[in-house]
N, C-alpha and C. Protein backbone atom coordinates (compact mmCIF):
# COMPACT_ATOMS: atom_id res chain seq x y z
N UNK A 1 0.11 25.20 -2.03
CA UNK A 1 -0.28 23.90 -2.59
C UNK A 1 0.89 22.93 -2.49
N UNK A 2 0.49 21.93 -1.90
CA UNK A 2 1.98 20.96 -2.12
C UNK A 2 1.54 20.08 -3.20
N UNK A 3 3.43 20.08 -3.31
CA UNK A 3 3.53 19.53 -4.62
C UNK A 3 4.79 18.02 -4.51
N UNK A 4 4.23 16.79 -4.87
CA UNK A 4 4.74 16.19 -5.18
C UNK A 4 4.93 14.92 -6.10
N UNK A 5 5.66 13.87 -5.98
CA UNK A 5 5.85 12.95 -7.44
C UNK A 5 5.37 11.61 -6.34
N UNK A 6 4.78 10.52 -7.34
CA UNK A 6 4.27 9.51 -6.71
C UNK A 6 5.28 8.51 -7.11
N UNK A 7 6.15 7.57 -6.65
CA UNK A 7 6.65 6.54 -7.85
C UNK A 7 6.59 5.10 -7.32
N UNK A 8 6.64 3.94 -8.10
CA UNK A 8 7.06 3.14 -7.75
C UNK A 8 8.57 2.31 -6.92
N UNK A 9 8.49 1.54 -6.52
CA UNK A 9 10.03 1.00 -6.46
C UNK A 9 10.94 0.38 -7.35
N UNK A 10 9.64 -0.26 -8.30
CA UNK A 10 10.30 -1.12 -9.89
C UNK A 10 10.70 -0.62 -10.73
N UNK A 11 10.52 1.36 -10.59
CA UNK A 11 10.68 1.95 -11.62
C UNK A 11 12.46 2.92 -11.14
N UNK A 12 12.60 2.82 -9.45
CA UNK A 12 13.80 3.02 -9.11
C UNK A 12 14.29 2.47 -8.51
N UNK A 13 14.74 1.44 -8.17
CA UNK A 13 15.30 0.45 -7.47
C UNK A 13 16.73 0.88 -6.72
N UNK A 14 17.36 2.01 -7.03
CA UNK A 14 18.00 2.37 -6.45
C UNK A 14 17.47 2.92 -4.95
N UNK A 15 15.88 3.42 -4.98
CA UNK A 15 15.66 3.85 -3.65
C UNK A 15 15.62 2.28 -2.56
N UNK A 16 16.09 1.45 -2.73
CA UNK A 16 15.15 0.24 -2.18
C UNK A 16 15.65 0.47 -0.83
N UNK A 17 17.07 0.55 -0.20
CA UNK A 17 17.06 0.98 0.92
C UNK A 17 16.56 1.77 1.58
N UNK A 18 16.31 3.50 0.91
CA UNK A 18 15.94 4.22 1.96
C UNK A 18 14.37 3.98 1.89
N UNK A 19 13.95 3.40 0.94
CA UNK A 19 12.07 3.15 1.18
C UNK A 19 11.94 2.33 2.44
N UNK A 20 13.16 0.89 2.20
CA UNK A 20 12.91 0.23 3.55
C UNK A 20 12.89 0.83 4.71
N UNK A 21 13.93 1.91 4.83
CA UNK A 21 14.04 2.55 5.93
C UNK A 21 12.95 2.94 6.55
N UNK A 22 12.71 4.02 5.67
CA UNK A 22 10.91 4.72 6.15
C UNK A 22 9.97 4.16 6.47
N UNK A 23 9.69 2.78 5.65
CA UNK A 23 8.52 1.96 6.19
C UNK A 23 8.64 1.04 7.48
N UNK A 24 9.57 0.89 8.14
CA UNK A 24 10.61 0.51 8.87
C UNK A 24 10.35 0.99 9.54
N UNK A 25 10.83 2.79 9.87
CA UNK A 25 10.60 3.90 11.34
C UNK A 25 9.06 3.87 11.35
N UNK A 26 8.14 3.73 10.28
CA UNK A 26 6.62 4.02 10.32
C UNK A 26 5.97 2.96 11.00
N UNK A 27 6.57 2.17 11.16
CA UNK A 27 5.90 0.72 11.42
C UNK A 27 6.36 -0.05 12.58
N UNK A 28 7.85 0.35 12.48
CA UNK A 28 8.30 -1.10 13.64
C UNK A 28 8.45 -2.37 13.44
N UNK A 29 8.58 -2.69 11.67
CA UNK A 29 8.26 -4.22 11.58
C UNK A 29 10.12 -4.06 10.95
N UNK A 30 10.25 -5.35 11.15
CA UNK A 30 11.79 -5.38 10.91
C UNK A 30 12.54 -4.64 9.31
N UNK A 31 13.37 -4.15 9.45
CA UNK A 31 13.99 -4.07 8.01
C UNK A 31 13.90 -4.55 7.31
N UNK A 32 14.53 -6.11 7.67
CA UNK A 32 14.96 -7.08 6.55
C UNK A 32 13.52 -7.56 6.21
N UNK A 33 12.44 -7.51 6.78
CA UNK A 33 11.51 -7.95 6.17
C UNK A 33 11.37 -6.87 4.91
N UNK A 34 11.39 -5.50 5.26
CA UNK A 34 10.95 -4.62 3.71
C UNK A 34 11.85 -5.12 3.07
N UNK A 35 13.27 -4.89 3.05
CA UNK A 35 14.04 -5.63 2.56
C UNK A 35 13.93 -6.74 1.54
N UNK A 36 13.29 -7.49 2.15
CA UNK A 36 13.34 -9.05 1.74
C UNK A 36 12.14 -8.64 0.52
N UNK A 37 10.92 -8.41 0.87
CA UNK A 37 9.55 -8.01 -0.01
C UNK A 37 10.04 -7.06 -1.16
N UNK A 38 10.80 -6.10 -0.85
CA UNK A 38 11.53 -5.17 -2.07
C UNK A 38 12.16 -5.96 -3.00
N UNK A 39 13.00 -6.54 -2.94
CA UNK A 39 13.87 -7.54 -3.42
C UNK A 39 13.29 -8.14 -4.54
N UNK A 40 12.10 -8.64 -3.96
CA UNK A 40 11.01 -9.35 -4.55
C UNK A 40 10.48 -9.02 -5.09
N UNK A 41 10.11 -7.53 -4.89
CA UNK A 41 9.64 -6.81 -6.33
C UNK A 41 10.67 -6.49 -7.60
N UNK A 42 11.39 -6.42 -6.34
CA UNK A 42 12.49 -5.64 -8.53
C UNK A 42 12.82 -7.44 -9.07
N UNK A 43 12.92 -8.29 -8.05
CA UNK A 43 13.49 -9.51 -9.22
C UNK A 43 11.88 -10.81 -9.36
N UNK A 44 11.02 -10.51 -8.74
CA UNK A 44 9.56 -11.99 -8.64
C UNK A 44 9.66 -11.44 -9.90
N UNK A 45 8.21 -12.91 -10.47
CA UNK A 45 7.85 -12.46 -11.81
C UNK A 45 6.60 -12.18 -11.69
N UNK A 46 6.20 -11.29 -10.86
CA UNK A 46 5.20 -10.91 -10.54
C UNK A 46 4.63 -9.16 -10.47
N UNK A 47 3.31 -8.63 -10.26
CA UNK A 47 3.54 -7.20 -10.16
C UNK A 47 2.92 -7.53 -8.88
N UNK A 48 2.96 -8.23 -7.80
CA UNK A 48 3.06 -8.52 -6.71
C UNK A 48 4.77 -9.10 -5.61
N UNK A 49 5.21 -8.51 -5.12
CA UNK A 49 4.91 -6.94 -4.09
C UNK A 49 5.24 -5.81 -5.32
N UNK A 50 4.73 -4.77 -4.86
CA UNK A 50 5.20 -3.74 -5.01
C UNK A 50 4.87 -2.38 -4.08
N UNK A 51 5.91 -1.47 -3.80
CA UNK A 51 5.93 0.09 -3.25
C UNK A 51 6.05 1.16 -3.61
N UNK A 52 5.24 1.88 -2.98
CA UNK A 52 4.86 2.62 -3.96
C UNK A 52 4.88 4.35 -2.44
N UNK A 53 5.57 5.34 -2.98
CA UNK A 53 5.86 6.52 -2.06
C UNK A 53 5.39 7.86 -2.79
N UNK A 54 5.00 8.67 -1.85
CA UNK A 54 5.14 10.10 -2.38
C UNK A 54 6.24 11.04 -2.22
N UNK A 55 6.99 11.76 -2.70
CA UNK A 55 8.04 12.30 -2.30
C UNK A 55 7.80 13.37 -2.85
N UNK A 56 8.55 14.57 -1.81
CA UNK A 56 8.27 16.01 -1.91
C UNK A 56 9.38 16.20 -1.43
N UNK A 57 10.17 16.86 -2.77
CA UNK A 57 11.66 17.18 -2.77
C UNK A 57 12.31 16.05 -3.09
N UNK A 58 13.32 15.94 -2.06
CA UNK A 58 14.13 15.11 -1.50
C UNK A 58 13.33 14.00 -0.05
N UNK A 59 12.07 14.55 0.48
CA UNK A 59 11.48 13.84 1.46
C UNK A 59 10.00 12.85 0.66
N UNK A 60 9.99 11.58 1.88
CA UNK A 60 9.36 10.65 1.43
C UNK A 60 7.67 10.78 2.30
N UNK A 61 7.13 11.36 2.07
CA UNK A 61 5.77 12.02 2.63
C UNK A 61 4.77 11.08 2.92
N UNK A 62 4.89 10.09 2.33
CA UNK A 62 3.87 9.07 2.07
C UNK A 62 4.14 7.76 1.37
N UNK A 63 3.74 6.56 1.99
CA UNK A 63 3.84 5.20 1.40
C UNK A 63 3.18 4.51 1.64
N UNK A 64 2.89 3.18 0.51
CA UNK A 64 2.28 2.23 0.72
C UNK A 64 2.65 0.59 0.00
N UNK A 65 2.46 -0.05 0.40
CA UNK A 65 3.05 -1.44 -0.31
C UNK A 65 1.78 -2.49 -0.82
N UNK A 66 1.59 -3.03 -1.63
CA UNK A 66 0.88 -4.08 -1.99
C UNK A 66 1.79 -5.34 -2.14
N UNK A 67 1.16 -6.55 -1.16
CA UNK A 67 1.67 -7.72 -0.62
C UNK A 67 0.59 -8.76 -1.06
N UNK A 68 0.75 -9.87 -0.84
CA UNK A 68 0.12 -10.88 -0.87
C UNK A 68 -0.73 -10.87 0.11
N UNK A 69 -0.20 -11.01 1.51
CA UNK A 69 -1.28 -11.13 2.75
C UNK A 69 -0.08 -9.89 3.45
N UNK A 70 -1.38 -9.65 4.31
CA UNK A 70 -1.24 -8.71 5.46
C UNK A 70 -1.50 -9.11 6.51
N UNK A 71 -0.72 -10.55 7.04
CA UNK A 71 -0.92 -11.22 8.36
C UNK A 71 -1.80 -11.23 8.66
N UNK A 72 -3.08 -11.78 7.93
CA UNK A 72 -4.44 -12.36 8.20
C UNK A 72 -5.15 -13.57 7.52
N UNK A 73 -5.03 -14.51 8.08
CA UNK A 73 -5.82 -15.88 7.96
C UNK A 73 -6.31 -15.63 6.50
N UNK A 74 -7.04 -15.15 5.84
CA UNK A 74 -8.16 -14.87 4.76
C UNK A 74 -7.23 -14.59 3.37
N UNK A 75 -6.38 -15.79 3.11
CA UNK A 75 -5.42 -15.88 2.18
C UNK A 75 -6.25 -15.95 0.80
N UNK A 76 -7.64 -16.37 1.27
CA UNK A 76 -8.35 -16.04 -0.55
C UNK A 76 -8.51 -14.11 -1.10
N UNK A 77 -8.16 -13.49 0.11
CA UNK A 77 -8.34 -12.24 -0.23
C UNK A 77 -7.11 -11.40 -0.61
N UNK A 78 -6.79 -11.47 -1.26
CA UNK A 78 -5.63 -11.15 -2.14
C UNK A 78 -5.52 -10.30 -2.92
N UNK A 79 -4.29 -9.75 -3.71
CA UNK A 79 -3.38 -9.23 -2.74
C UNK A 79 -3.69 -8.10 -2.43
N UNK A 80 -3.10 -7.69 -0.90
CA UNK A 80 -3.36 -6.46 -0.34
C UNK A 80 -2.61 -5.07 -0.26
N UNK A 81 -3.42 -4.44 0.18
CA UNK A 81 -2.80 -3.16 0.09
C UNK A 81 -1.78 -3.09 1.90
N UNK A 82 -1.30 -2.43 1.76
CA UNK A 82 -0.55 -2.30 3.16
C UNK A 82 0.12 -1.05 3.32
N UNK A 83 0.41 -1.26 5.21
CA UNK A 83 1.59 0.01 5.41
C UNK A 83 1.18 1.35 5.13
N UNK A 84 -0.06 1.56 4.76
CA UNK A 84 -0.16 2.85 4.50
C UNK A 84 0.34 3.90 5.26
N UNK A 85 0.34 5.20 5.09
CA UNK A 85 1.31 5.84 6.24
C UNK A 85 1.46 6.80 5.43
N UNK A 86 1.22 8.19 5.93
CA UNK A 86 1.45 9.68 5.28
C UNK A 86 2.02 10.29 6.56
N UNK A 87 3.26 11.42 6.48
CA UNK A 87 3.72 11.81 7.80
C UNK A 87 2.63 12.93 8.29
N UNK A 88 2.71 13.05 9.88
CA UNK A 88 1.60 13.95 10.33
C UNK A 88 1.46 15.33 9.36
N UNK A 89 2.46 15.86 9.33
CA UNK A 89 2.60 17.14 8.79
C UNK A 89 1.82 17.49 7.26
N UNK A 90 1.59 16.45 6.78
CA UNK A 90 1.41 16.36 5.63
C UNK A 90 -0.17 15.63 5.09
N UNK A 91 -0.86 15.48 6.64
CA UNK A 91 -2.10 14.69 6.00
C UNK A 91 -3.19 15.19 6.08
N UNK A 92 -4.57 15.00 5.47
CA UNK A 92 -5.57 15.77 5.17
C UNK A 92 -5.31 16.94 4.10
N UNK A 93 -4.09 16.55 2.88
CA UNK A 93 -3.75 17.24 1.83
C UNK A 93 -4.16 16.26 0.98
N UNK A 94 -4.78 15.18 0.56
CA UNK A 94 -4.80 14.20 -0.35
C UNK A 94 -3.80 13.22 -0.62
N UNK A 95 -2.94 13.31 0.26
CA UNK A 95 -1.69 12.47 -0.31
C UNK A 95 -2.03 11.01 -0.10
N UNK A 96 -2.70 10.50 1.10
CA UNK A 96 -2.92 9.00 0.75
C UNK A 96 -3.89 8.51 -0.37
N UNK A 97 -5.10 9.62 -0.54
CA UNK A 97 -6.38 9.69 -1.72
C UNK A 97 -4.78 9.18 -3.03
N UNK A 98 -4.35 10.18 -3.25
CA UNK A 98 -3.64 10.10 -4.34
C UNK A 98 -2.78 8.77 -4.37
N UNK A 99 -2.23 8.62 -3.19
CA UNK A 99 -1.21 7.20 -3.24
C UNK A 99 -2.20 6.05 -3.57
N UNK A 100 -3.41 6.16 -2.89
CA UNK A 100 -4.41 4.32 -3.29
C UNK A 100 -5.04 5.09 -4.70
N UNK A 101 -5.27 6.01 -5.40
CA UNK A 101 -5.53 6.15 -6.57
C UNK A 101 -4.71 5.18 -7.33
N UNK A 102 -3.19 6.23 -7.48
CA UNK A 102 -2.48 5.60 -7.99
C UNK A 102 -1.46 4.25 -8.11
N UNK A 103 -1.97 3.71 -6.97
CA UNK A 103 -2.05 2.31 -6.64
C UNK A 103 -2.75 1.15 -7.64
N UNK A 104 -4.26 2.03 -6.82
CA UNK A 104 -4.96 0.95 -7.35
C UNK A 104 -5.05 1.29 -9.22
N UNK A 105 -4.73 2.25 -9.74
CA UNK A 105 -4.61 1.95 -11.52
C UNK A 105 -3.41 1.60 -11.67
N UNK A 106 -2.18 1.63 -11.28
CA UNK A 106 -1.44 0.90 -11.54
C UNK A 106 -1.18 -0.88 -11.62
N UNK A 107 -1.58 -1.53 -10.26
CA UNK A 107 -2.22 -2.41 -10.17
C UNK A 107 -2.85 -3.12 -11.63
N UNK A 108 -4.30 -2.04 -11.56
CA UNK A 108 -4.77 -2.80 -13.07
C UNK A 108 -4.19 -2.51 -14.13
N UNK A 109 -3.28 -1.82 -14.57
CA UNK A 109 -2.56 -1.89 -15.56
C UNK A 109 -1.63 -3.19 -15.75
N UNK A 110 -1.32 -3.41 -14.77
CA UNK A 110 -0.55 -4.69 -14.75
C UNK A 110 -1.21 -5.71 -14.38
N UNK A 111 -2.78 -6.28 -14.50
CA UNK A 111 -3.49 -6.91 -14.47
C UNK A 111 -4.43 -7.08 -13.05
N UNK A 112 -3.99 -6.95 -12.47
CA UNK A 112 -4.51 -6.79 -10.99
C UNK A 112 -5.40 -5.68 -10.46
N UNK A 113 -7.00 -6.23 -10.91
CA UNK A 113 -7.99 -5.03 -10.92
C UNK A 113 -8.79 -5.09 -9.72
N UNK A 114 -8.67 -6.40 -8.75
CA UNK A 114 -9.32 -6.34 -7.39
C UNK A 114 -8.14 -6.04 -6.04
N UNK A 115 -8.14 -4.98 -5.03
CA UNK A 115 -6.97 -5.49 -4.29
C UNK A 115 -7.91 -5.56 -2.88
N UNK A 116 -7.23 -5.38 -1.87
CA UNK A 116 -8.23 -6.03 -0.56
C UNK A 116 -7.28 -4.55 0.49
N UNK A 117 -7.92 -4.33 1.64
CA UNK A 117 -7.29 -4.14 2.37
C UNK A 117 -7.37 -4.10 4.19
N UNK A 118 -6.64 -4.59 4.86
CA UNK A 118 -7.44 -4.79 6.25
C UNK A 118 -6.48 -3.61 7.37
N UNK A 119 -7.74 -3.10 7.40
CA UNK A 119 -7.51 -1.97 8.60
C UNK A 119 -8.10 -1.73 9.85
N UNK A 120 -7.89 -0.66 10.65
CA UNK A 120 -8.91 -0.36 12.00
C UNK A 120 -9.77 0.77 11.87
N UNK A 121 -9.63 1.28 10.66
CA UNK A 121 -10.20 2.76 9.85
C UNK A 121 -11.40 2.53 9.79
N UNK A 122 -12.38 3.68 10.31
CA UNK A 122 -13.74 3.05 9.68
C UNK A 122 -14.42 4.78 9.04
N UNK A 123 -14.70 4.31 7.56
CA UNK A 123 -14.93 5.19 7.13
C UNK A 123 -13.94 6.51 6.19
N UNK A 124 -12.66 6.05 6.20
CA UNK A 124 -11.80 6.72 5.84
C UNK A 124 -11.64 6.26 4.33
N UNK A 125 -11.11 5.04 3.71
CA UNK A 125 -10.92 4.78 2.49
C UNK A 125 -12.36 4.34 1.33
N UNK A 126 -13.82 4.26 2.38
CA UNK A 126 -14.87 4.65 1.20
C UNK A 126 -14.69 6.04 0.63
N UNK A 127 -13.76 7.26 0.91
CA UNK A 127 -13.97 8.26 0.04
C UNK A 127 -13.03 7.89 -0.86
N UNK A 128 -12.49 6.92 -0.98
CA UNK A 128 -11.36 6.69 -1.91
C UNK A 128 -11.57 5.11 -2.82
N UNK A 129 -13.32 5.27 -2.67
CA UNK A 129 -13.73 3.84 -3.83
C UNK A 129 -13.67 2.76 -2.80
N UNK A 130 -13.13 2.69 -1.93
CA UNK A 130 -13.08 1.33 -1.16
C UNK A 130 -14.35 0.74 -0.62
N UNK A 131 -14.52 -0.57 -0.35
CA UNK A 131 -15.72 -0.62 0.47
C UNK A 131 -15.85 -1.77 1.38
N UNK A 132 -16.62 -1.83 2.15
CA UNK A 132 -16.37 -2.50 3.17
C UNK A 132 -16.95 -3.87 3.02
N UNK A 133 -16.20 -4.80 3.28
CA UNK A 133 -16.59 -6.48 2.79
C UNK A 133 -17.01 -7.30 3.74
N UNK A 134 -15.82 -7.49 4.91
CA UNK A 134 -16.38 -8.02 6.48
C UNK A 134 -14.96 -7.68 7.64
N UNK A 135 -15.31 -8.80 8.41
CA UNK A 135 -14.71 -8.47 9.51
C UNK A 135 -13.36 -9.26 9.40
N UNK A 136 -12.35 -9.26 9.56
CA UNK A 136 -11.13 -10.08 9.36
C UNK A 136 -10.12 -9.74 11.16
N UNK A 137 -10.13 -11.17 11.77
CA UNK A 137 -9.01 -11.11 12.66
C UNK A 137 -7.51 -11.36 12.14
N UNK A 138 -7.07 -9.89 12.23
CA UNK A 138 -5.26 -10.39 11.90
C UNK A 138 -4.61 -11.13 12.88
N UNK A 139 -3.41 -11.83 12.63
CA UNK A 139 -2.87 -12.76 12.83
C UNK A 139 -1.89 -11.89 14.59
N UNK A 140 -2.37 -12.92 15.44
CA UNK A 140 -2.40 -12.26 17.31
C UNK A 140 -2.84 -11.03 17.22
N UNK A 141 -4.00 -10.74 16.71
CA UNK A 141 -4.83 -9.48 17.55
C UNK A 141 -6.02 -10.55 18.16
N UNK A 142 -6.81 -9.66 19.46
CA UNK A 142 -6.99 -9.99 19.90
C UNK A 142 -9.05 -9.30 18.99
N UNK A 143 -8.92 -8.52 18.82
CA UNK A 143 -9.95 -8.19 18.01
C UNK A 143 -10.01 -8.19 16.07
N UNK A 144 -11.34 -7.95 15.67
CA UNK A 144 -11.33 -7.74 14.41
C UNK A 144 -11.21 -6.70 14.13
N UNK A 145 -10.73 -6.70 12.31
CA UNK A 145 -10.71 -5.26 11.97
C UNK A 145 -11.27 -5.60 10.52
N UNK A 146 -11.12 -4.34 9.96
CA UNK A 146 -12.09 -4.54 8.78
C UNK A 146 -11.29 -4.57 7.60
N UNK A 147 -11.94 -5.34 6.41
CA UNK A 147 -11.30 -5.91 5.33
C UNK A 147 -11.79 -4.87 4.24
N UNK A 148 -11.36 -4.35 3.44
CA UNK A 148 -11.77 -3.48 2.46
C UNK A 148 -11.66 -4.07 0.99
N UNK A 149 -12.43 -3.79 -0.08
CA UNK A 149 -11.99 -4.38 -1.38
C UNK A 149 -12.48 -3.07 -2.22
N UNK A 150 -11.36 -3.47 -3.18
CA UNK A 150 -11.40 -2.19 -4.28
C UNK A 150 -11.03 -3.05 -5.58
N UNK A 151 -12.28 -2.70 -6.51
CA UNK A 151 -11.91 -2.93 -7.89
C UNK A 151 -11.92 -2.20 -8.86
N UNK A 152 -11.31 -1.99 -9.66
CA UNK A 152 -11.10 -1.44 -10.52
C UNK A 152 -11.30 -2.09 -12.17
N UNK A 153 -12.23 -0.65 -12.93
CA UNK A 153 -12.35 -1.27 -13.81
C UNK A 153 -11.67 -0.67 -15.20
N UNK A 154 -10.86 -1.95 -15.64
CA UNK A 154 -9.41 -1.37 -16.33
C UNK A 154 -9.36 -0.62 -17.68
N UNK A 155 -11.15 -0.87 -18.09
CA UNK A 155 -11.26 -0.33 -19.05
C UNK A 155 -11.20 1.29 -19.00
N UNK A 156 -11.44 1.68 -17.95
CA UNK A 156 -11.32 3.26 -17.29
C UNK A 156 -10.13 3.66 -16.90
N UNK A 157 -8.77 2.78 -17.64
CA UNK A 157 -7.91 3.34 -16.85
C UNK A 157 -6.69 3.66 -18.27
C-alpha cells in the first residue's frame, strides 16, 4: 500500500523552491514563473494561488496548483485547477483522486467552493466529482479542450 502526506505550500514555505523545481521538470514552463505564483501564495491576500503535492518519503509523487487562469480566454471561469501531474510510477494508485479531493475541500474551507479546470482528459476527473461544462480554446492551441467545474458543498466539509 503506498503511503503518503498531502500538503500545501502555505503551510511550508520552506519547500517553495524544490516544488518549483518539480513542477518545472513536469511541465517545461519556466521556473521563475512557479516561482513568481509561489511567492504569491505565501505573501497575496488571497487563498488564490496555491500548491499543493503528495510526498512519499522524502519524494514529491504528485502535484497540483490552483491559479487564477490557466492560459485560456474564459477569465469568468475561475480559479483553476492546474499542472496536475502524478509521476508514472506511481499512478492508477489514487494519488491524483486524493490530490483534487484534497484540493478541492481545502479550497472551500477557505471560501472557494467552485474551481474550474481545462484539460485534454476525457473522462478521467468525472470519477473525481468533476464535470464537464464546455469546450474552451487555450491560449495558441490550435484546438479545444475541455473545461471542467467542480463544486463543492462546504457544508460537507
Amino acid at each position: 500500500m503506498l503511503t503518503y502526506e498531502i500538503y500545501r505550500l502555505s503551510d511550508h514555505p520552506a519547500q517553495k523552491e524544490r516544488m518549483a523545481r518539480w513542477f518545472h521538470e513536469k511541465w517545461g514552463i519556466p521556473l521563475e514563473a512557479y516561482l513568481e505564483s509561489m511567492e504569491k501564495c505565501l505573501h497575496g491576500p488571497g487563498p488564490v494561488p496555491e500548491w499543493y503535492v503528495a510526498q512519499e518519503g522524502q519524494r514529491i509523487i504528485g502535484g497540483l496548483g490552483v491559479i487564477e487562469n490557466d492560459f485560456h480566454p474564459r477569465h469568468d471561469l475561475t480559479p483553476n485547477v492546474c499542472a496536475v501531474y502524478v509521476e508514472p510510477d506511481r499512478r492508477r494508485q489514487g494519488v491524483a483522486g486524493a490530490l483534487l479531493k484534497f484540493t478541492c475541500a481545502d479550497m472551500a474551507r477557505r471560501g472557494i467552493s467552485t474551481l474550474y479546470l481545462l484539460t485534454d482528459h476525457d473522462s478521467f476527473y468525472e470519477r473525481y466529482g468533476w464535470r464537464y461544462l464546455c469546450p474552451v480554446r487555450g491560449d495558441g492551441e490550435e484546438m479545444d479542450s475541455r473545461m471542467y467545474v467542480h463544486t463543492m458543498d462546504t457544508e460537507s466539509i
